[in-house]
C-alpha atoms as a PDB file:
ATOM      1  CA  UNK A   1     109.680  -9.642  67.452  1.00  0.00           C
ATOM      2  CA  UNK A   2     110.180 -12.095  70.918  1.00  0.00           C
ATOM      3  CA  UNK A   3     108.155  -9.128  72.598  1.00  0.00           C
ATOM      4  CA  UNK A   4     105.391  -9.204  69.758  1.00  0.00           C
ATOM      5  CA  UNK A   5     102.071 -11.429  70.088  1.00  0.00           C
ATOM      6  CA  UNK A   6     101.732 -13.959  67.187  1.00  0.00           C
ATOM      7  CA  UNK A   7      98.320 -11.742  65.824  1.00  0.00           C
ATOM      8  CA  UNK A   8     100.591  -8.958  65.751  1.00  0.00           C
ATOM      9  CA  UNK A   9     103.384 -10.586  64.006  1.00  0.00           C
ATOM     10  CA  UNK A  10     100.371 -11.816  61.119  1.00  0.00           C
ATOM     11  CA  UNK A  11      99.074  -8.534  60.669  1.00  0.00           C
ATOM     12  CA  UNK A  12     102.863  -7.069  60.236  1.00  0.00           C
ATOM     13  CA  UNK A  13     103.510  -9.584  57.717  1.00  0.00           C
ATOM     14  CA  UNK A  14     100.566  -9.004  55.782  1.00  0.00           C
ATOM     15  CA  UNK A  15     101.029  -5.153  55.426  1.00  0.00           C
ATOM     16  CA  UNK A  16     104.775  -5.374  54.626  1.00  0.00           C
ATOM     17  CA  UNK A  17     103.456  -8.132  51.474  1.00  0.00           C
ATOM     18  CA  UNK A  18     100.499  -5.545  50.812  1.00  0.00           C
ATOM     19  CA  UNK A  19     102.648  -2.531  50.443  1.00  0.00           C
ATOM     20  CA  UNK A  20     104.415  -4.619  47.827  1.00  0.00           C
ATOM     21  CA  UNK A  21     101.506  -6.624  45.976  1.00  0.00           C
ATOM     22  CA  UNK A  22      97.762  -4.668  45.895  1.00  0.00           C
ATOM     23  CA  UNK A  23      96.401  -7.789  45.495  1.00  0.00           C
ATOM     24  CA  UNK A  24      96.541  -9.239  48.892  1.00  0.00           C
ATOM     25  CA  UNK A  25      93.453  -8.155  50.719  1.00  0.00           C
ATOM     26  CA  UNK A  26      92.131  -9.465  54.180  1.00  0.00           C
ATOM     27  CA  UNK A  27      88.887 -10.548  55.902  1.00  0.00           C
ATOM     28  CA  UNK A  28      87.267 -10.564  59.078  1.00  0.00           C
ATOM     29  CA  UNK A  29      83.993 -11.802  60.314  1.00  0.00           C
ATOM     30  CA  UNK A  30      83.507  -9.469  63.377  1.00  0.00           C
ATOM     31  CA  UNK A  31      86.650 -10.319  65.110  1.00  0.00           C
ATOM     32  CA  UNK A  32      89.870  -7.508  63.627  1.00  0.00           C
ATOM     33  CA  UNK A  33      90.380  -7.046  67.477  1.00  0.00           C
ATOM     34  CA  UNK A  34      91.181 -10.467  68.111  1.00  0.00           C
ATOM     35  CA  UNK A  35      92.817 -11.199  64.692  1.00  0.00           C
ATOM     36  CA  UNK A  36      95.123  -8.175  65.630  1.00  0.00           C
ATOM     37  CA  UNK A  37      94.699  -6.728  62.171  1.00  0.00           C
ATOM     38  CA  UNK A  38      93.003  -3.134  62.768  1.00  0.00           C
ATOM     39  CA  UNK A  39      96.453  -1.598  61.439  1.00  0.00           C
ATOM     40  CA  UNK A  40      96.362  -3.388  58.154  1.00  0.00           C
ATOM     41  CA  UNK A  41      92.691  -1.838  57.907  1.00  0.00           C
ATOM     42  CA  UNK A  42      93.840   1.664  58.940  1.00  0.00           C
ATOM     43  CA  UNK A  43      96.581   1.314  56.669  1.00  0.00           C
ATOM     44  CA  UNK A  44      94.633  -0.283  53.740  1.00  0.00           C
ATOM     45  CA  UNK A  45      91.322   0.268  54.082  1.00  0.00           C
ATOM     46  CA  UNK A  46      89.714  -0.644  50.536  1.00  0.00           C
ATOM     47  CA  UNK A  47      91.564  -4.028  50.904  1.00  0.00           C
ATOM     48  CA  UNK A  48      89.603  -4.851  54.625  1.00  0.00           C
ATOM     49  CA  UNK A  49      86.872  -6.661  54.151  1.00  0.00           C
ATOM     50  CA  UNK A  50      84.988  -6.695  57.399  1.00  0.00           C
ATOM     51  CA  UNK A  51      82.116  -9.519  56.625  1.00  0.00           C
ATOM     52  CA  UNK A  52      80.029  -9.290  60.134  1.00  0.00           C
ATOM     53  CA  UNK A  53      79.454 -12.825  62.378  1.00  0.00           C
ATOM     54  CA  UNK A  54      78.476 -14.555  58.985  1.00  0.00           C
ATOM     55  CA  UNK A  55      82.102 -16.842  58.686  1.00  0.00           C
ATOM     56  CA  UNK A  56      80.003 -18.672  55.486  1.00  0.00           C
ATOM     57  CA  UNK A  57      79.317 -15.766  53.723  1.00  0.00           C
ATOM     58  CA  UNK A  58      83.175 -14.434  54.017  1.00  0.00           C
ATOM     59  CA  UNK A  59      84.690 -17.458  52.721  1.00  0.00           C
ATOM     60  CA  UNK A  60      82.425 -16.985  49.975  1.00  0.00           C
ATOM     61  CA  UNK A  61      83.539 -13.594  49.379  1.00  0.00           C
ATOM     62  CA  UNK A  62      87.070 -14.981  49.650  1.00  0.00           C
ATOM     63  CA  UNK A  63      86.823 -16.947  46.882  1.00  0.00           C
ATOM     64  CA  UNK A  64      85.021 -14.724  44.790  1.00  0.00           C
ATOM     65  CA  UNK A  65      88.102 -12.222  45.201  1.00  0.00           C
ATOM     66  CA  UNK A  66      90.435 -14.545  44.584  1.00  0.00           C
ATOM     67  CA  UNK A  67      88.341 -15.191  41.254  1.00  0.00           C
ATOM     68  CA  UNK A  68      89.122 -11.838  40.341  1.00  0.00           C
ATOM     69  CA  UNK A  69      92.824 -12.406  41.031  1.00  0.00           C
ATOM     70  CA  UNK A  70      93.499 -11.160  44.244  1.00  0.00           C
ATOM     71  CA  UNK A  71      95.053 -13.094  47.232  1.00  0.00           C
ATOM     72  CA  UNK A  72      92.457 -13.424  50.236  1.00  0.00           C
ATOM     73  CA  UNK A  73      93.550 -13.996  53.956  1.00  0.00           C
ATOM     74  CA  UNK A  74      90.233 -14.398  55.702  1.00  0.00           C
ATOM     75  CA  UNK A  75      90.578 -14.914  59.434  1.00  0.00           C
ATOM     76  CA  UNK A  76      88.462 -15.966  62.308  1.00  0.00           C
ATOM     77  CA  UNK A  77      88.489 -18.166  65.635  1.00  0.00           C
ATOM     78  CA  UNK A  78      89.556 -21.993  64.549  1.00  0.00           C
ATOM     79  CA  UNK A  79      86.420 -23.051  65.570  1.00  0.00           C
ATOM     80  CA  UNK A  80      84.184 -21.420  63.145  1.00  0.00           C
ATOM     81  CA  UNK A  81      86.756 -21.097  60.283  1.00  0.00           C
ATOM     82  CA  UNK A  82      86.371 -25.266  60.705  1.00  0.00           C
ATOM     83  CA  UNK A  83      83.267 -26.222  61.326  1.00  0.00           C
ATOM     84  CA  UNK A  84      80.916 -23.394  60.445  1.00  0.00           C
ATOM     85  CA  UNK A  85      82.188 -22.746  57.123  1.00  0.00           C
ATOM     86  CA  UNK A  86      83.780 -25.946  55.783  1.00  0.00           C
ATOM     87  CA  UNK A  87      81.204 -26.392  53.278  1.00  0.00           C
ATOM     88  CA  UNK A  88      82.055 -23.039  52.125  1.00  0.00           C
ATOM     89  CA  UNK A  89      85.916 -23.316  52.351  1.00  0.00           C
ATOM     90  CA  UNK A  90      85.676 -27.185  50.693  1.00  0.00           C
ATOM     91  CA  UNK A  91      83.499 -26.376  47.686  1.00  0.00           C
ATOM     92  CA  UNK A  92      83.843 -22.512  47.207  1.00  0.00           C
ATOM     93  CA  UNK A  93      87.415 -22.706  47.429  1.00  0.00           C
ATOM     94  CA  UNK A  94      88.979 -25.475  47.249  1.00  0.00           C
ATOM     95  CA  UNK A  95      86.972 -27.677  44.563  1.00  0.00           C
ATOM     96  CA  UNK A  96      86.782 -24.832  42.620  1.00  0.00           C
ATOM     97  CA  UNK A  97      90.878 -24.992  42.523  1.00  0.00           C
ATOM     98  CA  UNK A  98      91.317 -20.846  43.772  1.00  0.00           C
ATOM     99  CA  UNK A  99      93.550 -19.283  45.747  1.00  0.00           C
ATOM    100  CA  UNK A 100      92.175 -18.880  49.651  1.00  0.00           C
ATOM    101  CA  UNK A 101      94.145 -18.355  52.735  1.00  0.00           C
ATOM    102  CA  UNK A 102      92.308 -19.602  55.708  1.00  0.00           C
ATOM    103  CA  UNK A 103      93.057 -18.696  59.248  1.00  0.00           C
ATOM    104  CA  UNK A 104      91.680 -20.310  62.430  1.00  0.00           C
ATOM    105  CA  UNK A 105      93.166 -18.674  65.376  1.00  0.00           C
ATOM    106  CA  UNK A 106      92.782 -19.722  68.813  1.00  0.00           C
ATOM    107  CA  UNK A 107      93.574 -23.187  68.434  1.00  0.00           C
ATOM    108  CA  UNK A 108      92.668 -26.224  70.743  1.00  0.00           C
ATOM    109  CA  UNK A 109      92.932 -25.049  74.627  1.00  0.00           C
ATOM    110  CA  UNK A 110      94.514 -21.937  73.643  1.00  0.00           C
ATOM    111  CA  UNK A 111      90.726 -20.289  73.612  1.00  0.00           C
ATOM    112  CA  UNK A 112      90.874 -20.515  77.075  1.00  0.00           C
ATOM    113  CA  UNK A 113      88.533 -18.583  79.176  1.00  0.00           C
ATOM    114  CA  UNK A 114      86.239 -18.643  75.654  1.00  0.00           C
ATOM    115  CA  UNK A 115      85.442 -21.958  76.451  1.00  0.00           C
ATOM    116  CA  UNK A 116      84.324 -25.337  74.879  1.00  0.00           C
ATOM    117  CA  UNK A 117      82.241 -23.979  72.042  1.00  0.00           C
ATOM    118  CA  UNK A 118      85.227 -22.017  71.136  1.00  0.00           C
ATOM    119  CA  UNK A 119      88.178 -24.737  71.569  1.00  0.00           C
ATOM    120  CA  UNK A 120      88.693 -26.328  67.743  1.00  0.00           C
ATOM    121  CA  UNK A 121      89.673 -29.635  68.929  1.00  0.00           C
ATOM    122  CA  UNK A 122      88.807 -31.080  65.206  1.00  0.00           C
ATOM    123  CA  UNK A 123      90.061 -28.370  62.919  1.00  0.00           C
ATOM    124  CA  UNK A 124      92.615 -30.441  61.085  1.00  0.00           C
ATOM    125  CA  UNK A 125      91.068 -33.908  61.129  1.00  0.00           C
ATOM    126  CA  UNK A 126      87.961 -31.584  59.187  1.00  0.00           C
ATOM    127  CA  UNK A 127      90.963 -30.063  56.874  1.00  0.00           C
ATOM    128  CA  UNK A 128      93.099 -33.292  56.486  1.00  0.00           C
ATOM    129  CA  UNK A 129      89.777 -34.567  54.479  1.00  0.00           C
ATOM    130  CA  UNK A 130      90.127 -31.358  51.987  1.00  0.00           C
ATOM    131  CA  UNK A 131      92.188 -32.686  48.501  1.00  0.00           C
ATOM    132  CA  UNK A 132      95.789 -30.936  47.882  1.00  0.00           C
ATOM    133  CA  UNK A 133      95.004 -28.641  51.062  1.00  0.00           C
ATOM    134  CA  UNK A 134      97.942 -27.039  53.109  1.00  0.00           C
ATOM    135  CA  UNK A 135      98.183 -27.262  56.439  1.00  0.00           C
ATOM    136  CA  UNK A 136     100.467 -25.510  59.016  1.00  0.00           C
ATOM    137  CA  UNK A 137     101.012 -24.485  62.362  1.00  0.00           C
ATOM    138  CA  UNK A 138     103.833 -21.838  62.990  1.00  0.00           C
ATOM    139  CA  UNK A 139     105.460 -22.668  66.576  1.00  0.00           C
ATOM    140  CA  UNK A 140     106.678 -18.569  67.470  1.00  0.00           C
ATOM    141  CA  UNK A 141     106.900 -15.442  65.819  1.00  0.00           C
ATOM    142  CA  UNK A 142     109.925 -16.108  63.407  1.00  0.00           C
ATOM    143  CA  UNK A 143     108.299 -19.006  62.127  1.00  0.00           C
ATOM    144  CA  UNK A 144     104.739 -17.307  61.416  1.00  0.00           C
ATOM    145  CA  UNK A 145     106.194 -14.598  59.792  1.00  0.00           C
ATOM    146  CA  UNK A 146     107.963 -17.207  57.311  1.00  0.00           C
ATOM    147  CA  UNK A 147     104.894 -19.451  57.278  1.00  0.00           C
ATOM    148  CA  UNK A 148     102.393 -16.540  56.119  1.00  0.00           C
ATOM    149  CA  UNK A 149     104.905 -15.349  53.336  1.00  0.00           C
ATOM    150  CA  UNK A 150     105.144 -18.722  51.806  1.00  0.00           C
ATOM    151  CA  UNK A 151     101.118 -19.132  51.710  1.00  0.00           C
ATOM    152  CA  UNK A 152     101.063 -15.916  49.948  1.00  0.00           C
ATOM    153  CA  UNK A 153     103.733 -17.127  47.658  1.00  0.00           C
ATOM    154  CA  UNK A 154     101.382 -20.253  47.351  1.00  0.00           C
ATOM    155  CA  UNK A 155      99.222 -20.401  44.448  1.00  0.00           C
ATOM    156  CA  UNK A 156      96.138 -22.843  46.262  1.00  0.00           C
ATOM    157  CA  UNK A 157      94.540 -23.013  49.032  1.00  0.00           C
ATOM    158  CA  UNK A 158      95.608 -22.945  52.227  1.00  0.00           C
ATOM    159  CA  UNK A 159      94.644 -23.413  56.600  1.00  0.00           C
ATOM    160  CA  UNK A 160      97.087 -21.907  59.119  1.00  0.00           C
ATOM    161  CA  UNK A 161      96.445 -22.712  62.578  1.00  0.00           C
ATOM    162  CA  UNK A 162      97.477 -19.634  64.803  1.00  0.00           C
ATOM    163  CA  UNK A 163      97.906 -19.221  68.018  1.00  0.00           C
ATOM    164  CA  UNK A 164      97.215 -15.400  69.132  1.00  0.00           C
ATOM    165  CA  UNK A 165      99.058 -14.718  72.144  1.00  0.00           C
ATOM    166  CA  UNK A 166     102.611 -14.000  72.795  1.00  0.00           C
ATOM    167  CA  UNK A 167     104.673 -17.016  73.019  1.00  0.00           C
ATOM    168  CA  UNK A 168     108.047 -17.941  73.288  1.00  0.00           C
ATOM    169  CA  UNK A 169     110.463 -17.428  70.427  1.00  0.00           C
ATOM    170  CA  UNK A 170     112.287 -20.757  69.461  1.00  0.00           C
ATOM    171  CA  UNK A 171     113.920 -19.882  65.843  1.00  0.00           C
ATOM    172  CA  UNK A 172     116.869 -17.205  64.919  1.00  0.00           C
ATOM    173  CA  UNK A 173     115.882 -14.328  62.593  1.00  0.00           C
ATOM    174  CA  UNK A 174     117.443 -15.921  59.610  1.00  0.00           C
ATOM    175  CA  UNK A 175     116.154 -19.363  59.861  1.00  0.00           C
ATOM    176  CA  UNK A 176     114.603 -20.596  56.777  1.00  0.00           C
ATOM    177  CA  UNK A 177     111.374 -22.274  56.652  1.00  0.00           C
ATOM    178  CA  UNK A 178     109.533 -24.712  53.796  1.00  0.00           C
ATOM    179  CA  UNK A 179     105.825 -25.541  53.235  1.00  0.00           C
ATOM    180  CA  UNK A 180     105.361 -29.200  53.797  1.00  0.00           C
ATOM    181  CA  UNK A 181     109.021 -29.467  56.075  1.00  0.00           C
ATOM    182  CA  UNK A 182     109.630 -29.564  59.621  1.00  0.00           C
ATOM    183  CA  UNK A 183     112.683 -28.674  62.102  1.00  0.00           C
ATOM    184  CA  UNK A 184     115.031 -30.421  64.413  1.00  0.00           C
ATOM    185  CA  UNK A 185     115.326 -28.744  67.333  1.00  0.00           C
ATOM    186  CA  UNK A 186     117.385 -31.765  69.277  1.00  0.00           C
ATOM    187  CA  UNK A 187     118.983 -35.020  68.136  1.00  0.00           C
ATOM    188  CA  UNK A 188     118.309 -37.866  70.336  1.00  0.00           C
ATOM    189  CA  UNK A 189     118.973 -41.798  69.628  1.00  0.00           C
ATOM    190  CA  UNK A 190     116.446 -42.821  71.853  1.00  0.00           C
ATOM    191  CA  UNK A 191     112.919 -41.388  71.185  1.00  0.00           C
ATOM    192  CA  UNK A 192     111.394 -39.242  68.886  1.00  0.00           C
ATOM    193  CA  UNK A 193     108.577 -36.340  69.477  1.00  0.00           C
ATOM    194  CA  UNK A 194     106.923 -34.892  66.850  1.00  0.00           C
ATOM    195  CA  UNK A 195     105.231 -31.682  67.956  1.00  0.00           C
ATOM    196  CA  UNK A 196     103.050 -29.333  66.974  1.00  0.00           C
ATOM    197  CA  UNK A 197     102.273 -25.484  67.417  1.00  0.00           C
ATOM    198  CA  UNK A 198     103.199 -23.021  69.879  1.00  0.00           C
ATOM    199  CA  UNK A 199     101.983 -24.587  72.876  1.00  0.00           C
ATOM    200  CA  UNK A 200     102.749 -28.308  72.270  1.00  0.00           C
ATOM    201  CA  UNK A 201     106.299 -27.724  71.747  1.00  0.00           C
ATOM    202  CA  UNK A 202     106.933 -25.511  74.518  1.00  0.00           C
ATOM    203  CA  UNK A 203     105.718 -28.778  76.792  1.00  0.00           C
ATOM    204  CA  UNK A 204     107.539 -31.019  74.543  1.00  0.00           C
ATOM    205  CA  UNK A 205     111.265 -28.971  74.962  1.00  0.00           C
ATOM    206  CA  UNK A 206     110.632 -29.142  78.485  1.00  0.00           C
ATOM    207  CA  UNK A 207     109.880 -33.176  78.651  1.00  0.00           C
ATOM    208  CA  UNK A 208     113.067 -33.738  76.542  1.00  0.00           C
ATOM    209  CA  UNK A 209     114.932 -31.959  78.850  1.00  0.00           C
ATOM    210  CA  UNK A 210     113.728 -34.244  82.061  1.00  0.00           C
ATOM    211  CA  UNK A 211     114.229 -37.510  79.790  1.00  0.00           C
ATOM    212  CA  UNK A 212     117.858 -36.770  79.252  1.00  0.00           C
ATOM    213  CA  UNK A 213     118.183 -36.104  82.996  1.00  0.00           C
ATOM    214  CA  UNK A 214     117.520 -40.021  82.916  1.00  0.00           C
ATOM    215  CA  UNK A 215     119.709 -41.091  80.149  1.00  0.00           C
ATOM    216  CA  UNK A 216     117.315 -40.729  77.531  1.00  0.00           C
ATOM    217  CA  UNK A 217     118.007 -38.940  74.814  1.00  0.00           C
ATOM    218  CA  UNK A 218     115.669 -37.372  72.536  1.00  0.00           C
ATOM    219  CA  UNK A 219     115.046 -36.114  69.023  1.00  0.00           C
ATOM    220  CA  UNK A 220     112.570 -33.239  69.618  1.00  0.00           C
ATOM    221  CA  UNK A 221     110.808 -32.286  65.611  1.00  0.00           C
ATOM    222  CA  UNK A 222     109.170 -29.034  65.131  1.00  0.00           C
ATOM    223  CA  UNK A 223     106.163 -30.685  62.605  1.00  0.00           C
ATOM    224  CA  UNK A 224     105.663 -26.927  61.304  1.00  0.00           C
ATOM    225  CA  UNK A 225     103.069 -28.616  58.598  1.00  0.00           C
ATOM    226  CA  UNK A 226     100.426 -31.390  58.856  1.00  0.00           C
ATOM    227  CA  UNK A 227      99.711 -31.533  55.073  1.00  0.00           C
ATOM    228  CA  UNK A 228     101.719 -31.805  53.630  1.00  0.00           C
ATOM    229  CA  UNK A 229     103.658 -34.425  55.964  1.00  0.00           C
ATOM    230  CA  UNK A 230     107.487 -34.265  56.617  1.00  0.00           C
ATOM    231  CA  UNK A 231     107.556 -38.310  55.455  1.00  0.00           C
ATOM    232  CA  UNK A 232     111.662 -37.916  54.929  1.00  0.00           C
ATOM    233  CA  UNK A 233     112.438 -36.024  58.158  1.00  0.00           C
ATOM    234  CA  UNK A 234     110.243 -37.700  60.524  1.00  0.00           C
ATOM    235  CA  UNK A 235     110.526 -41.417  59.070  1.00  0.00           C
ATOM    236  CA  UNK A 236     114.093 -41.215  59.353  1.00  0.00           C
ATOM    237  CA  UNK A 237     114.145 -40.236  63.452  1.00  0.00           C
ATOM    238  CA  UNK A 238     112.058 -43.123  63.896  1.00  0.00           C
ATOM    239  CA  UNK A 239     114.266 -45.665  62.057  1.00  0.00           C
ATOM    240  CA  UNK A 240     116.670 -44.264  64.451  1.00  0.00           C
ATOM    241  CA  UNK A 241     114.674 -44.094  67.768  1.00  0.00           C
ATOM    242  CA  UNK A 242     112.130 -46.773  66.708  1.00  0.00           C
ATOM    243  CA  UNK A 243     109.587 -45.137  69.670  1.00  0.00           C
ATOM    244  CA  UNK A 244     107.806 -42.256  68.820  1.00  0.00           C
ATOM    245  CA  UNK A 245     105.631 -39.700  70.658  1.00  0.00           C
ATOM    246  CA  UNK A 246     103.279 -37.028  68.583  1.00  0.00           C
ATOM    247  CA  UNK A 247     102.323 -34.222  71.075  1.00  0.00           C
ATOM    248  CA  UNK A 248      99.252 -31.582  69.378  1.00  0.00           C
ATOM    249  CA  UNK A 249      96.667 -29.186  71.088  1.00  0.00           C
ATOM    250  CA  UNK A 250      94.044 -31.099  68.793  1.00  0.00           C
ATOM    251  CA  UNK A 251      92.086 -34.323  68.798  1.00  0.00           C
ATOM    252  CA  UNK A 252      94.105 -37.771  69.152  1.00  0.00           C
ATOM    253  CA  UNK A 253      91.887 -38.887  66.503  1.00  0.00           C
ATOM    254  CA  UNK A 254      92.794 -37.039  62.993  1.00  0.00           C
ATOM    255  CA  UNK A 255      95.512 -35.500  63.851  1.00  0.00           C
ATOM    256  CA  UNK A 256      99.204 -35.428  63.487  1.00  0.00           C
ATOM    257  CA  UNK A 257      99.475 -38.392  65.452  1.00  0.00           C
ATOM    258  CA  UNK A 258      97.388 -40.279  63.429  1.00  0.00           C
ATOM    259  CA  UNK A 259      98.539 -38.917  60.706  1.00  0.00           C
ATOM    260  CA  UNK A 260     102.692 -39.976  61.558  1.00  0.00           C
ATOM    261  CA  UNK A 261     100.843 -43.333  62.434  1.00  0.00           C
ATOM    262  CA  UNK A 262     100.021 -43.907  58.557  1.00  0.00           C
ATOM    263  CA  UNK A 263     102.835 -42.652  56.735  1.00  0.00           C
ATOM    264  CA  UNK A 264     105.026 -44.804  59.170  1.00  0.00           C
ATOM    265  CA  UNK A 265     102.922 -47.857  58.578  1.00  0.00           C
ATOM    266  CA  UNK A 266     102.919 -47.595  54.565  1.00  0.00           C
ATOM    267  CA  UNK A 267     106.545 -46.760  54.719  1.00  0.00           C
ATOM    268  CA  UNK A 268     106.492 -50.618  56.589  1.00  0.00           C
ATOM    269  CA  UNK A 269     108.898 -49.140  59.417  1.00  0.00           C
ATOM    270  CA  UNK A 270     108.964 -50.900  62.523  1.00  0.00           C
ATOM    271  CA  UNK A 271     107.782 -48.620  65.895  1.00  0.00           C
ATOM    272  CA  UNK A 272     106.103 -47.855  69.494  1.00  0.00           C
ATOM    273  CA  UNK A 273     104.127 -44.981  69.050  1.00  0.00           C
ATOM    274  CA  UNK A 274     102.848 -42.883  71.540  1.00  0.00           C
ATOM    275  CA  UNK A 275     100.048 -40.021  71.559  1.00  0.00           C
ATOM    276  CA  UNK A 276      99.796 -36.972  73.813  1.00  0.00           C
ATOM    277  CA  UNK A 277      96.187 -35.525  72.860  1.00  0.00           C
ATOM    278  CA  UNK A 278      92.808 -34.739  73.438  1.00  0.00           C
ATOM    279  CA  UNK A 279      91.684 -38.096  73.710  1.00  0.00           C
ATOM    280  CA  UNK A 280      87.540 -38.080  72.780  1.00  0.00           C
ATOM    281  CA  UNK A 281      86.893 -35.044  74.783  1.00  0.00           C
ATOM    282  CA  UNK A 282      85.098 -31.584  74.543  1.00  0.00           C
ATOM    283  CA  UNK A 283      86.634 -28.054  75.637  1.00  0.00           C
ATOM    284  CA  UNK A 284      85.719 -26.123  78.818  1.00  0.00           C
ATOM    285  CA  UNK A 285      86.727 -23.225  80.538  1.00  0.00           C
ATOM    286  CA  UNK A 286      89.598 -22.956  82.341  1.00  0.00           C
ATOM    287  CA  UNK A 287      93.433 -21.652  82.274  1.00  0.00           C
ATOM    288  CA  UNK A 288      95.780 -22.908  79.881  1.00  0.00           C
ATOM    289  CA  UNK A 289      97.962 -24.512  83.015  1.00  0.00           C
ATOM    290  CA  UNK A 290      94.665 -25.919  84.088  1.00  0.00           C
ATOM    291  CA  UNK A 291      93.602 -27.259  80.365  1.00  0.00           C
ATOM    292  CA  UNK A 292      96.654 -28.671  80.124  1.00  0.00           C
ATOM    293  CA  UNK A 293      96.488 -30.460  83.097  1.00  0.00           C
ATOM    294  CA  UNK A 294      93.539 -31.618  82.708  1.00  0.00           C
ATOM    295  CA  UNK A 295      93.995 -33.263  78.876  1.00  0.00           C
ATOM    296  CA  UNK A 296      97.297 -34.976  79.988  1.00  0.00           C
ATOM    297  CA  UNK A 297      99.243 -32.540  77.365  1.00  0.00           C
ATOM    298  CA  UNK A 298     101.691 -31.135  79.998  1.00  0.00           C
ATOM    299  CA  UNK A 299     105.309 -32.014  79.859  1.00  0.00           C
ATOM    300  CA  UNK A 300     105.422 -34.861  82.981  1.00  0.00           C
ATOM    301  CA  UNK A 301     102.622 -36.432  80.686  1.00  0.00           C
ATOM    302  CA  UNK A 302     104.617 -36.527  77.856  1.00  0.00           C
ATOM    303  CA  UNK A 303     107.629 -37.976  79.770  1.00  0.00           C
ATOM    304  CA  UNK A 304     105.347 -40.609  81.270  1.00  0.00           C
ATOM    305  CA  UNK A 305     104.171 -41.704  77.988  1.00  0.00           C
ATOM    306  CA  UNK A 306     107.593 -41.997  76.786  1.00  0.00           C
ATOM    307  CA  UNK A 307     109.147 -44.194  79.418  1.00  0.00           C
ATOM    308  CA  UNK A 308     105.870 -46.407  79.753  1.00  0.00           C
ATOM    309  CA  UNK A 309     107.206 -46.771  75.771  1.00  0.00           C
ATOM    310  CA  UNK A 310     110.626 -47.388  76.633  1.00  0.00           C
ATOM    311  CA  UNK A 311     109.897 -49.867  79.186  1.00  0.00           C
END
């Protein structure tokens, strides 16, 4: 699985659940290459709905299937699972209290050489809004593969945030996984960062490792799920720390960051917080090292921001 790219991993998953259950069915709106799930349509090919570049028009079919009782996965780059067919995806769906799985791959700089059009830098402040919605972001292969069996276990809807390309695997094969809970991945007394996806906590691992080389030690947190929020997990680091840094390949401005930011302030804790973002900014072309150096979400970034904290 370490070898496998996260697209492949999804499109695993979903045949070894549709072999078992004939109602799980897919969609696609043009894109089965990039989604990585051509096998589950060789393999299944009444339940592969290919909808054409009309995003819209397959949520709507989506939810129309899962009217009829089956369980829809309908995937497509973040950007237009978001913002082209939110509408869609918040009335057809989700007011209507069915039973959709939404993907949006590609997310935040990880559309790369796409560009900005393509770079979903809003996706989950636009979801966040949705009522009783669930949220997630797998970090590696081991965790998508968990994540994508609990939506389907899942009766609602749901948005998973996926990163296509291969990425580094963080979690064991057995490692067990919860909608709505995260995952320490270090314990620190000084500082907490709360991470999300693939790409984030790969930077964050890394920054954690060059704080302790300066005495400061760090309790790294796999978020896993923006919405549900891990309140208990993450609330209880910071009581701890009392500085905490929220790193996310999405906009500083409803995200996770902001997001941590509320729950801590109802919960009446006292903290330093910290965000390591897109701060107010569109996508462009580029590489990922490049994208990443240019929206401050590398590593050294993340270490400046936590001893300008700690100061």
């Amino acid at each position: 699985m370490a070898e496998l790219e996260m697209r492949q991993v999804y499109c695993q998953t979903l045949s070894e659940l549709a072999e078992k259950d004939s109602r799980l069915v897919i969609l696609e709106a043009d894109l089965m290459k990039s989604s990585g799930t051509f096998p589950f349509k060789e393999k299944y090919k009444e339940r592969a709905v290919e909808c054409g570049v009309a995003e819209a028009n397959m949520v709507g079919i989506a939810s129309g299937l899962s009217l009829q009782g089956f369980i829809p996965f309908a995937a497509t780059f973040g950007c237009f699972a978001s913002r082209r067919a939110f509408d869609q995806f918040f009335i057809s769906s989700n007011y209507a209290k069915l039973n959709v799985k939404l993907v949006g791959t590609d997310p935040g700089v990880a559309a790369v050489f796409n560009g900005g059009t393509h770079m979903p830098f809003e996706d989950i402040g636009l979801m966040r809004m949705i009522p009783k919605l669930v949220i997630s972001e797998p970090s590696d292969p081991v965790s998508l593969k968990s994540i994508v069996k609990l939506m389907y276990e899942y009766d609602g809807c749901c948005y998973l945030r996926m990163h296509r390309q291969a990425v580094d695997k963080i979690y064991s094969e057995n490692e067990k996984f919860e909608l709505g809970k995260s995952k320490i991945l270090k314990d620190g007394k000084d500082v907490t960062l709360v991470s999300l996806g693939a790409i984030m906590l790969k930077q964050t691992l890394m920054a954690a490792d060059m704080l302790e080389k300066d005495g400061i030690k760090a309790t790294v947190i796999d978020a896993l799920s923006v919405k549900p929020l891990d309140a208990d997990t993450i609330s209880d680091s910071v009581k701890k720390t009392g500085i905490v840094v929220c790193c996310e390949n999405h906009q500083i401005d409803g995200g996770l960051g902001i997001s941590v930011a509320k729950m801590l302030l109802d919960k009446q804790i006292n903290f330093k917080i910290g965000y390591i973002g897109i701060n107010d900014s569109f996508g462009q072309v580029g590489t990922l090292d490049f994208l990443l150096s240019q929206y401050n979400l590398t590593a050294k970034d993340i270490y400046k921001k936590v001893k300008e904290l700690c100061k």
